[in-house]
N, C-alpha and C. Protein backbone atom coordinates (compact mmCIF):
# COMPACT_ATOMS: atom_id res chain seq x y z
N UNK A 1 0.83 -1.20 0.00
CA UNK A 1 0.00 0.00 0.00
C UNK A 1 0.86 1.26 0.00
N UNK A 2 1.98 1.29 0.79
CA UNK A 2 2.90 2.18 0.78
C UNK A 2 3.54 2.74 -0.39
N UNK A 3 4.00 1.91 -1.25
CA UNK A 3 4.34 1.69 -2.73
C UNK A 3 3.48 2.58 -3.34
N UNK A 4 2.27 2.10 -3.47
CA UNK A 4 1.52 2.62 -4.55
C UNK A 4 0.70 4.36 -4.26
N UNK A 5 0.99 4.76 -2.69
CA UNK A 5 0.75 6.17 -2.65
C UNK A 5 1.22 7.00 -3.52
N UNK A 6 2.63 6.97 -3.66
CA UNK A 6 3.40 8.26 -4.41
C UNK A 6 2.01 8.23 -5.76
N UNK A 7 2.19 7.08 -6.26
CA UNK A 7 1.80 6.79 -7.47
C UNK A 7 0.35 7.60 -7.70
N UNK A 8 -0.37 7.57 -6.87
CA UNK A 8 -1.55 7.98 -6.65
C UNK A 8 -1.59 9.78 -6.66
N UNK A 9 -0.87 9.66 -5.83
CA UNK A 9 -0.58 11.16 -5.58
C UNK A 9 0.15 11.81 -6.80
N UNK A 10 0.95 11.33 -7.82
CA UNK A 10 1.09 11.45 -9.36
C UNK A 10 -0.13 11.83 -10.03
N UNK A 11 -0.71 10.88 -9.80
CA UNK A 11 -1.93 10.64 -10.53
C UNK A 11 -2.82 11.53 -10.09
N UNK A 12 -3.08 11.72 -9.07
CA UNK A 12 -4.28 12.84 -8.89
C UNK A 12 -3.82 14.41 -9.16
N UNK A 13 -2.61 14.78 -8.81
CA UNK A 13 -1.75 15.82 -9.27
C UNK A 13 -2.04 15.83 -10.84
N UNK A 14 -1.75 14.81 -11.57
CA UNK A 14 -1.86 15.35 -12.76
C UNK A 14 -3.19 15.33 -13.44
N UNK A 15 -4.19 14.85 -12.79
CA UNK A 15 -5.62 14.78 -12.99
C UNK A 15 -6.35 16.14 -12.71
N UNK A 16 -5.68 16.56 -11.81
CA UNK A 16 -6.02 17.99 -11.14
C UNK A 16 -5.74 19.04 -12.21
N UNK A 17 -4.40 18.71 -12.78
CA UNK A 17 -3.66 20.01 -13.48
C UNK A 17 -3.94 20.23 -15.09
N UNK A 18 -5.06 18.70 -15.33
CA UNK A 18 -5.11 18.76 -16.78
C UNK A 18 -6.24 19.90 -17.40
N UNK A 19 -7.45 19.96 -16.26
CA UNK A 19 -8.33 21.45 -16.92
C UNK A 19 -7.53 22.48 -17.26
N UNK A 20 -6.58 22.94 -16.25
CA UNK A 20 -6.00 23.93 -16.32
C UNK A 20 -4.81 24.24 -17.59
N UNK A 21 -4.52 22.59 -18.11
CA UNK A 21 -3.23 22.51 -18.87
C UNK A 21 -4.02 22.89 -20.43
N UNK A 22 -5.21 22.17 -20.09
CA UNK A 22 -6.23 22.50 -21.12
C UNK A 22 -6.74 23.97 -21.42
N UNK A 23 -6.74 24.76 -20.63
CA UNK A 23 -7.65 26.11 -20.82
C UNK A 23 -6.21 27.29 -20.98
N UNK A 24 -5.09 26.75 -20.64
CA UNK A 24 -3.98 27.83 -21.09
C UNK A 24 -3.39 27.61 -22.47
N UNK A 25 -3.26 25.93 -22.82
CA UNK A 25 -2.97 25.93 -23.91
C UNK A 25 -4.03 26.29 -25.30
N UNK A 26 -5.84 26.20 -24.96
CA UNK A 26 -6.63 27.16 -25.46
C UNK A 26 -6.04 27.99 -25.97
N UNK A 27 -6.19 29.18 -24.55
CA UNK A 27 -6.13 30.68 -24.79
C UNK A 27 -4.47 30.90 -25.65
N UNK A 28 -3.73 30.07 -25.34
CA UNK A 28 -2.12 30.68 -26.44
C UNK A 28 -2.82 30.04 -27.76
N UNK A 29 -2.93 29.37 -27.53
CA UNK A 29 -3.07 28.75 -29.66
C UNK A 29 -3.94 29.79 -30.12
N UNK A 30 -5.45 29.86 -29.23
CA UNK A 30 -6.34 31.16 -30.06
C UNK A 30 -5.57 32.57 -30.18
N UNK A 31 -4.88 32.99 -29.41
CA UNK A 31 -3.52 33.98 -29.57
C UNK A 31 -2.73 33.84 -30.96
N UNK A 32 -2.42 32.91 -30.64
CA UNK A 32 -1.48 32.45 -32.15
C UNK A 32 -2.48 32.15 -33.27
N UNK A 33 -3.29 31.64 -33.31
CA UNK A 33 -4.55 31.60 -34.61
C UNK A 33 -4.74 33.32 -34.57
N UNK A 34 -5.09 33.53 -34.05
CA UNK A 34 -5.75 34.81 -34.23
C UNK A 34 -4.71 36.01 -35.12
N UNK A 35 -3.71 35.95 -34.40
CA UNK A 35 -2.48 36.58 -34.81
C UNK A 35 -1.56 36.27 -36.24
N UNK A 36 -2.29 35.04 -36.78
CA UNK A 36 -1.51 34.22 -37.74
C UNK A 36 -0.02 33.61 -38.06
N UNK A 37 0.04 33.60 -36.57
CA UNK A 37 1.42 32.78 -36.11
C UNK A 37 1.20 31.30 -36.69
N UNK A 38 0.18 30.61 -36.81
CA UNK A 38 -0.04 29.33 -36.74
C UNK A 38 -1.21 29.00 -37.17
N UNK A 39 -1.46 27.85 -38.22
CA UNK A 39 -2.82 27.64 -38.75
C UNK A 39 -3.72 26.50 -38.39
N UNK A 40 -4.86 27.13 -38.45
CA UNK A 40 -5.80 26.93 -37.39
C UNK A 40 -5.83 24.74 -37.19
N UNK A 41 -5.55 24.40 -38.13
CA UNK A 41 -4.88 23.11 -37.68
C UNK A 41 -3.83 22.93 -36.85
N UNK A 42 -3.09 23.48 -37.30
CA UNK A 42 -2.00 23.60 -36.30
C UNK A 42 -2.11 23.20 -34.93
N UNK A 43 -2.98 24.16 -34.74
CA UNK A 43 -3.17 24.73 -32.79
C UNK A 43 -4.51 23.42 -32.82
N UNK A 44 -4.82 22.96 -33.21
CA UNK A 44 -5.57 21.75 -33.08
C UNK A 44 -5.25 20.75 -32.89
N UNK A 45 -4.17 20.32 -33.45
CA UNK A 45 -3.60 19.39 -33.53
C UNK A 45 -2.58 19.75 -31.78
N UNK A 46 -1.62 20.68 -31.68
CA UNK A 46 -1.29 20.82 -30.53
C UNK A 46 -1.75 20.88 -29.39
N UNK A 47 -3.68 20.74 -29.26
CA UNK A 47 -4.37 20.73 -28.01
C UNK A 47 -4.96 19.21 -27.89
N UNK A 48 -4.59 18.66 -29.18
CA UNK A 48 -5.25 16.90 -28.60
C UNK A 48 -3.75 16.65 -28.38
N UNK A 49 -2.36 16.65 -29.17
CA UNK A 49 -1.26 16.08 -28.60
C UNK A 49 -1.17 16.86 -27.13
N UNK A 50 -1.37 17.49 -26.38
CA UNK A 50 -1.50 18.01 -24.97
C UNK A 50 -2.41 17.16 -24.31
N UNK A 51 -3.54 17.25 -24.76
CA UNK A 51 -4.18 16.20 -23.89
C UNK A 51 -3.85 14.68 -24.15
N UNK A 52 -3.53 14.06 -25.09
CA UNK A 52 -3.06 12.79 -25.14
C UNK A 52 -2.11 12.60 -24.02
N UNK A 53 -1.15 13.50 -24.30
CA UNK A 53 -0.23 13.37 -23.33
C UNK A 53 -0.07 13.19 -22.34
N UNK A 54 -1.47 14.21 -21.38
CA UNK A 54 -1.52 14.02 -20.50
C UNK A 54 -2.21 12.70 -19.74
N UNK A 55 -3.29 12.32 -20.80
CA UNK A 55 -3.91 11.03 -20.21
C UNK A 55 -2.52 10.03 -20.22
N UNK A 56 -1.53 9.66 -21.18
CA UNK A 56 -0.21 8.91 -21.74
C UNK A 56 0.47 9.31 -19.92
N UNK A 57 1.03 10.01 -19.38
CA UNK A 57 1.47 10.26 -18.30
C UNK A 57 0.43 9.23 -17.09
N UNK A 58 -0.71 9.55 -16.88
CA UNK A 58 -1.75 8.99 -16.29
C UNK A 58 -1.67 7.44 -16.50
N UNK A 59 -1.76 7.05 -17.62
CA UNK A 59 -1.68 5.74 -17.75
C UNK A 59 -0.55 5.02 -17.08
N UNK A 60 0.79 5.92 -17.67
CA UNK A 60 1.82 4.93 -17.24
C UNK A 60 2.38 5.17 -15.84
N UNK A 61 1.46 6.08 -15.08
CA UNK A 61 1.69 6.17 -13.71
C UNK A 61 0.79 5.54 -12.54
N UNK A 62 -0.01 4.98 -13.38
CA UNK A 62 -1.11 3.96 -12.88
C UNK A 62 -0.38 2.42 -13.01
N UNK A 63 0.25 2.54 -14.29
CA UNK A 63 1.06 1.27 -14.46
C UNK A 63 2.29 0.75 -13.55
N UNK A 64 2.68 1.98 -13.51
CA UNK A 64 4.24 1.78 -12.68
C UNK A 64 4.04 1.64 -11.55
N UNK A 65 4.17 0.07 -10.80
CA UNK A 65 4.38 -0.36 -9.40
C UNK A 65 5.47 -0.34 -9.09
N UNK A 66 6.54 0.23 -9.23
CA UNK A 66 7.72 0.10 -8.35
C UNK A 66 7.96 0.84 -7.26
């Protein structure tokens, strides 16, 4: 049981931080769309690889018993 706290505590940390990872990387891409830094695929594509990622972290910190 000891083991698997940290792990948890990973996990809810980054469960916690993903709205937020979500609603800043929003507001910069619509910055950058808007501005025509970057096309509007672009910044689409960079808000599902953000969230993939973050569930990808989640997974393999659920996985990792050591």
């Amino acid at each position: 049981m000891s083991n698997d706290k940290p792990n948890i505590i990973k996990i809810l940390g980054i469960g916690l931080g993903l709205p937020s990872a979500i609603l800043s990387t929003f507001f910069v891409i619509y910055y950058l769309i808007e501005s025509d830094v970057i096309p509007a695929y672009l910044g689409l594509l960079i808000l599902v690889v953000t969230v993939v990622y973050f569930f990808y972290l989640m997974i393999r910190f659920t996985k990792n018993k050591s």
